[in-house]
Protein backbone atom coordinates (compact mmCIF):
# COMPACT_ATOMS: atom_id res chain seq x y z
CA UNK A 1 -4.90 -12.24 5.09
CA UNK A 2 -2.79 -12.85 1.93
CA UNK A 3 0.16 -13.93 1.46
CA UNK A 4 2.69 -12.70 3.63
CA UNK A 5 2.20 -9.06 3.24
CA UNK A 6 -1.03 -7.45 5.23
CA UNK A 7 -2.20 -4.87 3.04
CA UNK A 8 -4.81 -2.35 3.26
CA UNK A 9 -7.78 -3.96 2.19
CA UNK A 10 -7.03 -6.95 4.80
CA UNK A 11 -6.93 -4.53 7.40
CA UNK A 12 -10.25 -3.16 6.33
CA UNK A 13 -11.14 -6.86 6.02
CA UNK A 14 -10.22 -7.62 9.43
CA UNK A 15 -12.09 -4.35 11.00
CA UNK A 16 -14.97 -5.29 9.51
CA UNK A 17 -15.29 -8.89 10.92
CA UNK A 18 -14.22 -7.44 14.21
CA UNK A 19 -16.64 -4.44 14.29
CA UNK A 20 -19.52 -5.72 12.28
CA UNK A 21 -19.91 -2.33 10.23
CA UNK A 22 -19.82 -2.05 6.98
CA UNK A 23 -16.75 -2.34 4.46
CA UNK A 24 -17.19 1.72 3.62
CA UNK A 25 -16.91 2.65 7.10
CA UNK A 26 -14.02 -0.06 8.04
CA UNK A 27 -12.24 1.47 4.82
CA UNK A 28 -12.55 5.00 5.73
CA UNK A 29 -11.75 3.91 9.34
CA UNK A 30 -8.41 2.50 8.51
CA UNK A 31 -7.63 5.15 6.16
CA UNK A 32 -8.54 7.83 8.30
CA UNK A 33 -6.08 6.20 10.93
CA UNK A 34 -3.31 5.71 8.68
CA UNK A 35 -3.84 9.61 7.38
CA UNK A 36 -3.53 10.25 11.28
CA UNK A 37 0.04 8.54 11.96
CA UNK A 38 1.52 9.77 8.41
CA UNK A 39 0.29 13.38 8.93
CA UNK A 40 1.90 13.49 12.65
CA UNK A 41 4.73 11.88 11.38
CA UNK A 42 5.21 14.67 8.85
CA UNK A 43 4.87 17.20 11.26
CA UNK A 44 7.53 15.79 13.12
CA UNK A 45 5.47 14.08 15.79
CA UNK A 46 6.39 10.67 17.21
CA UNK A 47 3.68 8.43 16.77
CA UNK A 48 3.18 5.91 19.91
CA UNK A 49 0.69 2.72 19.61
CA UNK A 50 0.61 1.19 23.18
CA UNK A 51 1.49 -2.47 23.33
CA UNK A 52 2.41 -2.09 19.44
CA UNK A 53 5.38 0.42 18.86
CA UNK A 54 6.74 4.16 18.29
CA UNK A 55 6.89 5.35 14.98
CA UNK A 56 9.40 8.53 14.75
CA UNK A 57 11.48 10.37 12.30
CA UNK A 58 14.91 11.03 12.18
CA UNK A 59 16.94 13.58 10.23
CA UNK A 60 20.11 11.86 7.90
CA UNK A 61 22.83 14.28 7.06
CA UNK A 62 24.23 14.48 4.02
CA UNK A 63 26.58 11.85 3.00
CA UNK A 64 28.74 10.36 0.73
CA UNK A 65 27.93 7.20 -0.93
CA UNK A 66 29.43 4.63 -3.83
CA UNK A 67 27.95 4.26 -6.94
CA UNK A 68 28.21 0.08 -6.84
CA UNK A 69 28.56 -0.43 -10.91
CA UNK A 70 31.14 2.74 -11.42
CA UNK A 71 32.71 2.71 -7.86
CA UNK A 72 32.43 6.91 -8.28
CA UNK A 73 31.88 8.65 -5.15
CA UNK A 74 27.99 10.23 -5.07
CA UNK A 75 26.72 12.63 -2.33
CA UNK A 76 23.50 11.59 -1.04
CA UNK A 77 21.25 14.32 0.14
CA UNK A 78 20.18 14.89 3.96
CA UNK A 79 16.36 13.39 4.15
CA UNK A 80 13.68 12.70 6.74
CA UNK A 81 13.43 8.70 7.50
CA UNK A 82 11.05 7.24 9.68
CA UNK A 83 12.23 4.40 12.02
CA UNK A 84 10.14 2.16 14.25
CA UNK A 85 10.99 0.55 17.55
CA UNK A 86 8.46 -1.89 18.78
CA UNK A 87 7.07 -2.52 22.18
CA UNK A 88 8.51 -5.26 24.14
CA UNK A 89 5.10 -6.19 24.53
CA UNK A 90 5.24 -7.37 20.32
CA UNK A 91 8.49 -8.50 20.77
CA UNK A 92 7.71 -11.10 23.15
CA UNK A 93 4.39 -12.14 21.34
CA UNK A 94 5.90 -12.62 18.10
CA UNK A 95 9.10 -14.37 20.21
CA UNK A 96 6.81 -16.57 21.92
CA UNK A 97 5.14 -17.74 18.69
CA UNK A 98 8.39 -18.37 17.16
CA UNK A 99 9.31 -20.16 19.95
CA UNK A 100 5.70 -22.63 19.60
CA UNK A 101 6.54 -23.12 16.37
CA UNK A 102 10.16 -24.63 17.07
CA UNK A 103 8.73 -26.96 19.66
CA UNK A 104 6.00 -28.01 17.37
CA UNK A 105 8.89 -29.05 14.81
């Protein structure tokens, strides 16, 4: 993995030194599953991943906003967001690792 962003290609990476097929098949794998979640998510669906998280989208009305340089007052138009809530099973893994690394300080 690079960095500290996990990208594409290190998830294909990763699939194909779990899996043991080739890098073709891990890539069309992950983007096959990724085509999954953002095609149910545009139809509205919620998206659960057991022991991960729910992905779901949520309708923003229209609003008023500030433009920060002018101060003038600019609507901003309703729009689809998607939000995530993860599992408590991910919070408490990535807690618990947080916590092993304060101890080992």
């Amino acid at each position: 993995m690079t960095g500290n962003t996990v990208t594409r290609a290190d998830l294909t990476e990763a699939v194909y030194r779990s899996l043991g097929i080739s890098r073709n098949e891990s890539s069309a794998f992950v983007e096959r599953i990724l085509e999954e979640v953002a095609a149910s998510l545009q139809d509205g669906q919620t998206v659960k991943i057991s022991s991960f998280g729910t992905f779901s989208i949520r309708d923003k009305k229209l609003r008023m906003g500030r433009n920060p340089k002018t101060g003038e007052e600019v609507p901003i138009a309703p729009r689809r967001v998607v939000t995530f809530r993860a599992s408590h099973v991910l919070k408490d893994r990535i807690n618990d690792g947080h916590r092993r690394a304060d101890a080992a300080e």
